[in-house]
C-alpha atoms as a PDB file:
ATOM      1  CA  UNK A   1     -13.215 137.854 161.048  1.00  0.00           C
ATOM      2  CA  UNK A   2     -12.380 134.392 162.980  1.00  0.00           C
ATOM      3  CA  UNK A   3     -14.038 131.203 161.749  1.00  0.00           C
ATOM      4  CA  UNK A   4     -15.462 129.966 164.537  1.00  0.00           C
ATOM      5  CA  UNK A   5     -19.657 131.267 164.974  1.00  0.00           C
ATOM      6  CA  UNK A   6     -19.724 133.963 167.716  1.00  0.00           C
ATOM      7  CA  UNK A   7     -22.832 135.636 168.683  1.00  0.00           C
ATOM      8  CA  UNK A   8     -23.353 139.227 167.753  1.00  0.00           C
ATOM      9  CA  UNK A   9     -19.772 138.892 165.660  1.00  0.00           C
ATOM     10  CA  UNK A  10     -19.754 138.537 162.236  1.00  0.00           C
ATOM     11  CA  UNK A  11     -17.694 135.403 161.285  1.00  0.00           C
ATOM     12  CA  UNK A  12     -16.762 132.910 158.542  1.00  0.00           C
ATOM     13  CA  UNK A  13     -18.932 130.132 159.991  1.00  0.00           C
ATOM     14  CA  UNK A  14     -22.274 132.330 159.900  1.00  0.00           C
ATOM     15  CA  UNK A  15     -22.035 133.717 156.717  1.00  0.00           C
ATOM     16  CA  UNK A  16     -21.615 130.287 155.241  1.00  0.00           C
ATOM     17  CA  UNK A  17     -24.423 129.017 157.380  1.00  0.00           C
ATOM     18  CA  UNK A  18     -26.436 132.452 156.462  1.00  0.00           C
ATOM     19  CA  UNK A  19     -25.990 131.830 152.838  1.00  0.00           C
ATOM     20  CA  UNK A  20     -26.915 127.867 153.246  1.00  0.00           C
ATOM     21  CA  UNK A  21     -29.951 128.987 154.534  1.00  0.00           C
ATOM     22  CA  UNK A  22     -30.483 131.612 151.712  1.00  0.00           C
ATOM     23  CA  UNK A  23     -29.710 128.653 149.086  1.00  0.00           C
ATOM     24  CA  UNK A  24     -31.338 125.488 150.782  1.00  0.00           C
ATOM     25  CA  UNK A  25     -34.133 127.589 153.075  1.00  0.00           C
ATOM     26  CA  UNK A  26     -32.978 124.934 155.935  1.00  0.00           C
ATOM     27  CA  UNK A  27     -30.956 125.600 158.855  1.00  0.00           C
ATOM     28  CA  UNK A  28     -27.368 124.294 158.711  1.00  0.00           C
ATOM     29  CA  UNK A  29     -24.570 123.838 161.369  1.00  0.00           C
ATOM     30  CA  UNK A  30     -21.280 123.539 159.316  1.00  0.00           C
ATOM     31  CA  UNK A  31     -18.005 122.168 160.820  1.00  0.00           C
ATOM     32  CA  UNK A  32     -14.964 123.467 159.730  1.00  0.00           C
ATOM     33  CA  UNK A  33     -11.504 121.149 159.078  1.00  0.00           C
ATOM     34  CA  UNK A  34      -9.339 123.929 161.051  1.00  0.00           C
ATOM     35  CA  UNK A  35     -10.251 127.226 162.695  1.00  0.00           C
ATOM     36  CA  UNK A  36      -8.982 130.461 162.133  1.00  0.00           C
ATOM     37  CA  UNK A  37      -8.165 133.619 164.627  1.00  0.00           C
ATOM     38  CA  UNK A  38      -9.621 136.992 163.394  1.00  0.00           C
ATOM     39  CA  UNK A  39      -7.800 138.582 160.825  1.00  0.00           C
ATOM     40  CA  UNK A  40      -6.104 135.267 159.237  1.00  0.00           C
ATOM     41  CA  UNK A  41      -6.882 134.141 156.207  1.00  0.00           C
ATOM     42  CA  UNK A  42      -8.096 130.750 154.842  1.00  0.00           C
ATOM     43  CA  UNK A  43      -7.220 129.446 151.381  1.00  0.00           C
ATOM     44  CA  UNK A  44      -7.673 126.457 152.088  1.00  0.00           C
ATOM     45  CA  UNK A  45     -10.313 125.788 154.392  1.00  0.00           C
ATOM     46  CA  UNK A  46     -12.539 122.433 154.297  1.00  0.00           C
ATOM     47  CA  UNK A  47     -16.341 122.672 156.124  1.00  0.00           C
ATOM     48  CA  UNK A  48     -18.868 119.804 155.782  1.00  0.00           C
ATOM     49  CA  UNK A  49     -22.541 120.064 156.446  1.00  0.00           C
ATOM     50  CA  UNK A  50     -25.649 117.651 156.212  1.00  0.00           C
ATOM     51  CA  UNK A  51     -28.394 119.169 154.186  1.00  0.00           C
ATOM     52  CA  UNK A  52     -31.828 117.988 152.760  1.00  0.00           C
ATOM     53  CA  UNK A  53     -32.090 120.302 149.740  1.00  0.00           C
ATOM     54  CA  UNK A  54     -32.984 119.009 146.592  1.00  0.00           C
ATOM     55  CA  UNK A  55     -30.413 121.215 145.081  1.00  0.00           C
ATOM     56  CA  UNK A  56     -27.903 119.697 142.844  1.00  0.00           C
ATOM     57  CA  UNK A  57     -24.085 119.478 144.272  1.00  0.00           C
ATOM     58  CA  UNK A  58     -22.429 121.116 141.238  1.00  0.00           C
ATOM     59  CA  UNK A  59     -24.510 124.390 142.190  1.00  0.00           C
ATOM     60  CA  UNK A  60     -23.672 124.868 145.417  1.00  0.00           C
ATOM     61  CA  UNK A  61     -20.556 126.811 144.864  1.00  0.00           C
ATOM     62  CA  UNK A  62     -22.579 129.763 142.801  1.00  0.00           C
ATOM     63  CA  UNK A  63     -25.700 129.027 144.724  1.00  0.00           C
ATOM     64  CA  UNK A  64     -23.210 130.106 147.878  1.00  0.00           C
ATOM     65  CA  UNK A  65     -21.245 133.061 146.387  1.00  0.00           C
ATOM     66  CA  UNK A  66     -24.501 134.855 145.580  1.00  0.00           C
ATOM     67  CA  UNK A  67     -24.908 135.478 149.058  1.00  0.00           C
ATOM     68  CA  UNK A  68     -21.879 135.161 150.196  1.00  0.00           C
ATOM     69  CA  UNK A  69     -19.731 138.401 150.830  1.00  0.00           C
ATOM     70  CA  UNK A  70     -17.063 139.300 148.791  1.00  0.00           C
ATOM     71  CA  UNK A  71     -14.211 138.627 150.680  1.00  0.00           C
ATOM     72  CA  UNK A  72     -15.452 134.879 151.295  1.00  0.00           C
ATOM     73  CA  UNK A  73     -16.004 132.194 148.858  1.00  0.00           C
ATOM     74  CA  UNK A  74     -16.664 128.841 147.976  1.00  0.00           C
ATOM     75  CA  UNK A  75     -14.180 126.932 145.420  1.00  0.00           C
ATOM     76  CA  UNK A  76     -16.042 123.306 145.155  1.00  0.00           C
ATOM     77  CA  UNK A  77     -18.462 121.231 146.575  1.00  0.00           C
ATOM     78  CA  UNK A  78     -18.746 117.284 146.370  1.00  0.00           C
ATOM     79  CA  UNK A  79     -20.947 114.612 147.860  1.00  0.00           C
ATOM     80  CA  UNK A  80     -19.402 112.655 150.558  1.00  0.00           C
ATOM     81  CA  UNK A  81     -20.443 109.300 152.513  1.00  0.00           C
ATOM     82  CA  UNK A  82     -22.616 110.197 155.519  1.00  0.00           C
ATOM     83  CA  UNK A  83     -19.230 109.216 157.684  1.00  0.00           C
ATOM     84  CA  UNK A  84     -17.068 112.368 156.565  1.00  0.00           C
ATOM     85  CA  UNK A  85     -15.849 114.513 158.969  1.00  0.00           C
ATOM     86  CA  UNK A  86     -13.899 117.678 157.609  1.00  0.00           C
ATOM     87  CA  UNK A  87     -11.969 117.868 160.788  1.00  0.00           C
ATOM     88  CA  UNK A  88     -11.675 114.387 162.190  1.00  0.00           C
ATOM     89  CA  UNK A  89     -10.766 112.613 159.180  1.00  0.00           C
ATOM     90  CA  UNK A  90      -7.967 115.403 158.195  1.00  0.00           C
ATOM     91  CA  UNK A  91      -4.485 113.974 158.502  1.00  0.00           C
ATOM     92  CA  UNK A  92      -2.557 117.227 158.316  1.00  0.00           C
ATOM     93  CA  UNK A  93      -3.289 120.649 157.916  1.00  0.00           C
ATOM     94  CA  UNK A  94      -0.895 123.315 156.325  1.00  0.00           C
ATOM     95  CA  UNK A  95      -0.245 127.109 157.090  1.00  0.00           C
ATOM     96  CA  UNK A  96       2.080 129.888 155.624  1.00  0.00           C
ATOM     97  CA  UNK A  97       3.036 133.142 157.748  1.00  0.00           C
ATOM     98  CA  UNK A  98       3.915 136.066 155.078  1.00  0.00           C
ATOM     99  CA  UNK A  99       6.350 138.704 156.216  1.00  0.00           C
ATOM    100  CA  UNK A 100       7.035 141.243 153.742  1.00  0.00           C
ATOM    101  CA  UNK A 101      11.113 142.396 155.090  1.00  0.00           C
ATOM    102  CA  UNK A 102      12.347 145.424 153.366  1.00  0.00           C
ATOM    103  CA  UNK A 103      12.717 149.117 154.154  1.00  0.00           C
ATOM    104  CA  UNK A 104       8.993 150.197 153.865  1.00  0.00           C
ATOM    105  CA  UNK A 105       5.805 148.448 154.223  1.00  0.00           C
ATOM    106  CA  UNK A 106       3.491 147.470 151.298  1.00  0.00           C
ATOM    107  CA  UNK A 107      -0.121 149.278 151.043  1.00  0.00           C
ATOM    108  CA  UNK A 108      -1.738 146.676 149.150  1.00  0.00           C
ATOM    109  CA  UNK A 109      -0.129 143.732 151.177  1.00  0.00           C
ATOM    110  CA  UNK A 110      -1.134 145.120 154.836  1.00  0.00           C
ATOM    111  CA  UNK A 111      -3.754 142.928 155.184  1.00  0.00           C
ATOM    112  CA  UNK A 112      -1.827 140.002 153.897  1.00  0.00           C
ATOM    113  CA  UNK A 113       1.643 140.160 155.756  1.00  0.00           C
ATOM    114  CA  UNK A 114       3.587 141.083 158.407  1.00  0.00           C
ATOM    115  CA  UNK A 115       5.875 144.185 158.165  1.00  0.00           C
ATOM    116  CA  UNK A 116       9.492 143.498 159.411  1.00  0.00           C
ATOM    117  CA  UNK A 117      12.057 146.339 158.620  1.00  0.00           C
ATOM    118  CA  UNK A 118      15.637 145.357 160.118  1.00  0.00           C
ATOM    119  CA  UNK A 119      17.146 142.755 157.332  1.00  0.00           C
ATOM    120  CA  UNK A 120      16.325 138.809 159.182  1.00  0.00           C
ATOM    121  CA  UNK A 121      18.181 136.330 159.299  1.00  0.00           C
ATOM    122  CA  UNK A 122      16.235 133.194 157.110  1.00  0.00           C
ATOM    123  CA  UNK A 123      18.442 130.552 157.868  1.00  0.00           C
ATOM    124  CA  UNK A 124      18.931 131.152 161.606  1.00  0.00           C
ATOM    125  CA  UNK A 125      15.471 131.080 161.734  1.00  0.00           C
ATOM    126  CA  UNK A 126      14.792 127.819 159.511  1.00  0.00           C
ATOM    127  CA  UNK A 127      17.424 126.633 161.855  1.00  0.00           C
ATOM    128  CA  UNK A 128      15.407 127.284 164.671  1.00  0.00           C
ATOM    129  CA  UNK A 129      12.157 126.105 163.002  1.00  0.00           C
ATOM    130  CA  UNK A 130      13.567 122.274 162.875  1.00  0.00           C
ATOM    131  CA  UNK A 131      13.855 122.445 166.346  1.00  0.00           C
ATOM    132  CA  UNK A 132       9.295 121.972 166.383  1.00  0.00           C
ATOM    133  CA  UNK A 133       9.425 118.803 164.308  1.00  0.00           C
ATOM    134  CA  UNK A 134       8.242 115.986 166.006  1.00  0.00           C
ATOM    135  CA  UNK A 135       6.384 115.159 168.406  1.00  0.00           C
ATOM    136  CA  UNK A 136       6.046 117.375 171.312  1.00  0.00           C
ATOM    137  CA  UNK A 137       3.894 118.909 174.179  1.00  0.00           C
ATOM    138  CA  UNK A 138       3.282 122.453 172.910  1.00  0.00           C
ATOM    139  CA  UNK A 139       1.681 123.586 175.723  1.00  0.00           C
ATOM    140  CA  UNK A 140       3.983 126.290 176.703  1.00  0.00           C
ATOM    141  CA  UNK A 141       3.319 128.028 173.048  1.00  0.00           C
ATOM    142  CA  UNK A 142      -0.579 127.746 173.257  1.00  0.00           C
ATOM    143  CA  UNK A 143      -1.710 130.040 176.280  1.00  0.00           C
ATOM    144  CA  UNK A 144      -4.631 129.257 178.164  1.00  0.00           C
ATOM    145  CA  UNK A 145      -4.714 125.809 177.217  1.00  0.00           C
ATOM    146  CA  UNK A 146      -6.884 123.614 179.335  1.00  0.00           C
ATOM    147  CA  UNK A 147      -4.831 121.258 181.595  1.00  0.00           C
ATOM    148  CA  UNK A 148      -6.956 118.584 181.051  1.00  0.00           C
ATOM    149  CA  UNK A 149      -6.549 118.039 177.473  1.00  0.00           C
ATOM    150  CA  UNK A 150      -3.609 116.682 175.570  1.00  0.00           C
ATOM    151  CA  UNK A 151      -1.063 119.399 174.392  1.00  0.00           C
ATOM    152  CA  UNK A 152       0.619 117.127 172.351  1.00  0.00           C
ATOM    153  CA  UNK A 153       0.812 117.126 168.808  1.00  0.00           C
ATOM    154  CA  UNK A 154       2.716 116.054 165.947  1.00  0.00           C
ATOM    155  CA  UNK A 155       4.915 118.451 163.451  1.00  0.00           C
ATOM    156  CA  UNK A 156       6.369 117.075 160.148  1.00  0.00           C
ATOM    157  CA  UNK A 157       7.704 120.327 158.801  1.00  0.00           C
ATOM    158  CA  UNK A 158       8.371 123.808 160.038  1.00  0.00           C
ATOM    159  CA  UNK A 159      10.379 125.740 157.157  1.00  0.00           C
ATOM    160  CA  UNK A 160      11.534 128.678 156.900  1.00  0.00           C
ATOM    161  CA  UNK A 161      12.698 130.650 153.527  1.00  0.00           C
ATOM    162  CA  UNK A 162      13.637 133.927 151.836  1.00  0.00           C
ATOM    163  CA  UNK A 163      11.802 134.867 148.574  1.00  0.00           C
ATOM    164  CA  UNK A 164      13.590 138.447 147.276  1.00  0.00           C
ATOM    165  CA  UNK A 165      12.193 140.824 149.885  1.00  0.00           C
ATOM    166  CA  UNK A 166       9.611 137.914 151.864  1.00  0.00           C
ATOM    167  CA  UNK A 167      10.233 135.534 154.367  1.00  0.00           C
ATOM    168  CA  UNK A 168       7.975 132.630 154.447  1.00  0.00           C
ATOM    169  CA  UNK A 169       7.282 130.458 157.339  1.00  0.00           C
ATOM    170  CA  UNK A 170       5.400 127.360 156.692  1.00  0.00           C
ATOM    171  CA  UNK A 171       4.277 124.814 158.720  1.00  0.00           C
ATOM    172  CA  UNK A 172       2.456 121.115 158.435  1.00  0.00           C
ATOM    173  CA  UNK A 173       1.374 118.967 161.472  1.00  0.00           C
ATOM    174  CA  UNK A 174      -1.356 116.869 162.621  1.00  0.00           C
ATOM    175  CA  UNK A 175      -2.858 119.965 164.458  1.00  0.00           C
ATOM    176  CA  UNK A 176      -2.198 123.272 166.403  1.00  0.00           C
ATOM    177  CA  UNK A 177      -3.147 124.326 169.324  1.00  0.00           C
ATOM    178  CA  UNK A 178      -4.692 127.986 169.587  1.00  0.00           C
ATOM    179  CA  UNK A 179      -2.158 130.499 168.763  1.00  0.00           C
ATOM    180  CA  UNK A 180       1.069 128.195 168.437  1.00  0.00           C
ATOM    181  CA  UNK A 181       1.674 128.964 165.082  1.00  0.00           C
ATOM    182  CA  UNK A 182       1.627 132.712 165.578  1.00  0.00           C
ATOM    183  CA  UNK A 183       3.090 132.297 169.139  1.00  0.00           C
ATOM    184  CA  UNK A 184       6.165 129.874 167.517  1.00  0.00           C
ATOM    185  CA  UNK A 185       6.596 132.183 164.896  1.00  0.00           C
ATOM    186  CA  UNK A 186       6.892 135.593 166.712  1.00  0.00           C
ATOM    187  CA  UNK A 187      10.324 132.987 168.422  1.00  0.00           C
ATOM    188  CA  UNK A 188      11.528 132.575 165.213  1.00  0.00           C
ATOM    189  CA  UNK A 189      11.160 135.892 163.947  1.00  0.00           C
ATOM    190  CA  UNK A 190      13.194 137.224 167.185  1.00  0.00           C
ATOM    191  CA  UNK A 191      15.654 134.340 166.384  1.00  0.00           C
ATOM    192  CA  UNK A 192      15.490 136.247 162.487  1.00  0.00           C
ATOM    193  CA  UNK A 193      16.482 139.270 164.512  1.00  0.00           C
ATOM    194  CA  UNK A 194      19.714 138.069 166.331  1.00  0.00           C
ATOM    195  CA  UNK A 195      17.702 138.765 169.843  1.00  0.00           C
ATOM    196  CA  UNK A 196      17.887 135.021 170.487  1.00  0.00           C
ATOM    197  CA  UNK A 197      19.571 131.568 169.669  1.00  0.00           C
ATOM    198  CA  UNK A 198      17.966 129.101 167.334  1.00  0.00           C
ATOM    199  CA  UNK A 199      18.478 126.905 170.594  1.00  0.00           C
ATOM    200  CA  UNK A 200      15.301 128.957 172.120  1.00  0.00           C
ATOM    201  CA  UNK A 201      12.584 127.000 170.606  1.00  0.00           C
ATOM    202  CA  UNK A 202      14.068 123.602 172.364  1.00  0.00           C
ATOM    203  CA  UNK A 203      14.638 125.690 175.608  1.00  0.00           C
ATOM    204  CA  UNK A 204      11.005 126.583 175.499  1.00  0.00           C
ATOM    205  CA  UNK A 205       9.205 123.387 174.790  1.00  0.00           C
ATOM    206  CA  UNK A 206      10.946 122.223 177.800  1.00  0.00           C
ATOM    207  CA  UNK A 207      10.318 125.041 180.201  1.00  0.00           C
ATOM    208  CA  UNK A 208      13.659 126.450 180.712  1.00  0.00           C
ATOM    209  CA  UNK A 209      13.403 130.044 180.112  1.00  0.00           C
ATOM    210  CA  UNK A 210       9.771 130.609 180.380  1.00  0.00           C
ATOM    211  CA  UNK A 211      10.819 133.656 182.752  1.00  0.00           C
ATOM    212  CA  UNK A 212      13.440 135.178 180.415  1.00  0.00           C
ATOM    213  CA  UNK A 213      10.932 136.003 177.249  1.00  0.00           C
ATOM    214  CA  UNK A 214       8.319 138.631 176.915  1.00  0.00           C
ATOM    215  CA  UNK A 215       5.794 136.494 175.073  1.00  0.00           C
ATOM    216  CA  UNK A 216       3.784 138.011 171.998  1.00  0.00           C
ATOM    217  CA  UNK A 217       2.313 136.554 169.150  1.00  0.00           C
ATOM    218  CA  UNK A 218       2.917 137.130 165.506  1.00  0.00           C
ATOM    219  CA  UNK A 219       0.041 139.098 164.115  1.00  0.00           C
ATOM    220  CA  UNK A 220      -2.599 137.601 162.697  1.00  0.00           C
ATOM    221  CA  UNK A 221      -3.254 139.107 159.291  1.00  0.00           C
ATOM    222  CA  UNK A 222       0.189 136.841 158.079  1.00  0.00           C
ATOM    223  CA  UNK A 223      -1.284 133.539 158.702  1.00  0.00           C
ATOM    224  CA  UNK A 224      -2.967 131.987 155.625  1.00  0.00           C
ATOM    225  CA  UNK A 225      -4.621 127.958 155.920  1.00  0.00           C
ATOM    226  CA  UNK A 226      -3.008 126.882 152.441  1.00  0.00           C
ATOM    227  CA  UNK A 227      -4.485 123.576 152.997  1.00  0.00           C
ATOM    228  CA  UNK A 228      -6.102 120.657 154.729  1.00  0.00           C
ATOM    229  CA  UNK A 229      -4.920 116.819 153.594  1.00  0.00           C
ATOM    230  CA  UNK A 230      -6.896 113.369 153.459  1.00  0.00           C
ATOM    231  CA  UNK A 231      -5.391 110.114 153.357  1.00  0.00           C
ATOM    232  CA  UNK A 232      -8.071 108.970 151.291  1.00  0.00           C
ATOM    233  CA  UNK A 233     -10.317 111.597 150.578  1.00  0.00           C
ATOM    234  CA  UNK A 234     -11.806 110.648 146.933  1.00  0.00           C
ATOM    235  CA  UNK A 235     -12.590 107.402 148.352  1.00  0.00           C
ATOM    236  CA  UNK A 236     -15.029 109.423 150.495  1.00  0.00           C
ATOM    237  CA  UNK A 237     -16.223 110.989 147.523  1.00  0.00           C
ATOM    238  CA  UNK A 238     -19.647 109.341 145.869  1.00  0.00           C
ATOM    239  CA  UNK A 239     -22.228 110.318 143.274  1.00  0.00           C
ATOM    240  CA  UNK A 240     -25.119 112.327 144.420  1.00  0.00           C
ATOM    241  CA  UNK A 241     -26.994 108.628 142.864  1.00  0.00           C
ATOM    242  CA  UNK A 242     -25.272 106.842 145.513  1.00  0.00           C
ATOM    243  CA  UNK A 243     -26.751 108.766 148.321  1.00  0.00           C
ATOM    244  CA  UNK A 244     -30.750 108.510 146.651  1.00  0.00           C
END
């Protein structure tokens, strides 16, 4: 399931909001720090939510997981000021693509990763990769975007490395547009492949060879949120005596 609430759809956003109501009896609206497509996975995820309860912070976490479903659940809670905004205030956010590259595929890691048989090439690829950092227009990876809106965004690391039979992509920016990381990363996984040069990804960005690729997107299930960063995130953090 995706993160974002979708009516009739079970997602990550109304089963936290489902159990918040179960533990607090009020109606919340969380916001999340990054959303997720369906079929990623979060490890990392940040939400923040106003809420009335008289309910100590420390028990949120357990008060959650009780009704939360198994697959979802809830590592920490703190009070922050009134000001905190889980997405807004985030400086960086951090993902990981897993693809498990060997002969056969794993049966307890096909939720997890992406299967790639023929043997890829790691460091064409991480070649390739440092071609995203910086700052660019990534509109041309994010289909659909709205014309309207900035495309821009800011990369500080794109990395790509072998670990025995994985490959591990990992990324860290200021933000992503929908689907660029699994969009970029499908690139660099035909750059892994020999089907392209690592000079693609600058060809790209810049529109030349729009026309020449047959565009698909990494699958989902090897995309994992490892993390969200604050510059100064404690300094949000205050004692549930503070906010009496």
């Amino acid at each position: 399931m995706g993160f974002q609430l979708q009516p009739n759809h079970p997602t990550i956003q109304g089963e936290i909001e489902h159990s918040l109501y179960k533990f607090t009896s009020e109606k919340i609206r969380i916001r999340g720090a990054s959303r997720t497509d369906s079929g990623a996975h979060a490890q990392g995820q940040v939400v923040d939510f106003l809420s009335h309860s008289a309910n100590q912070v420390a028990l949120y976490p357990a008060g959650l997981n009780f009704y939360l479903p198994r697959d979802i659940r809830v590592q920490a809670a703190y009070q922050m000021v009134p000001s905190f905004h889980s997405r807004k205030d985030a400086s960086s956010r951090i993902y990981r693509y897993h693809i498990l590259n060997r002969r056969w595929p794993s049966p307890l890691g096909r939720h997890t990763n992406f299967w790639v048989r023929g043997l890829l090439d790691a460091e064409g690829m991480a070649a390739a990769a440092k071609n995203l950092v910086g700052e660019h227009d990534f509109r041309r990876l994010s289909p659909g975007f709205a014309a309207d809106h900035s495309a821009v965004r800011t990369v500080y690391r794109w990395e790509v490395w072998r670990d025995d039979d994985k490959v591990i992509i990992e990324c860290e920016a200021n933000g992503f547009l929908r689907h660029l990381i699994r969009r970029a990363n499908a690139l660099l996984i035909e750059v892994g492949k020999g089907k392209w040069p690592k000079e693609i990804v600058t060809d790209v960005l810049k529109g030349e060879c729009t026309g020449k690729i047959e565009w698909t997107s990494a699958p989902a299930r090897g995309l994992c949120l490892m993390k969200v960063t604050y510059p100064n995130f404690w300094s949000q953090v205050c004692s549930e005596d503070e906010t009496d």
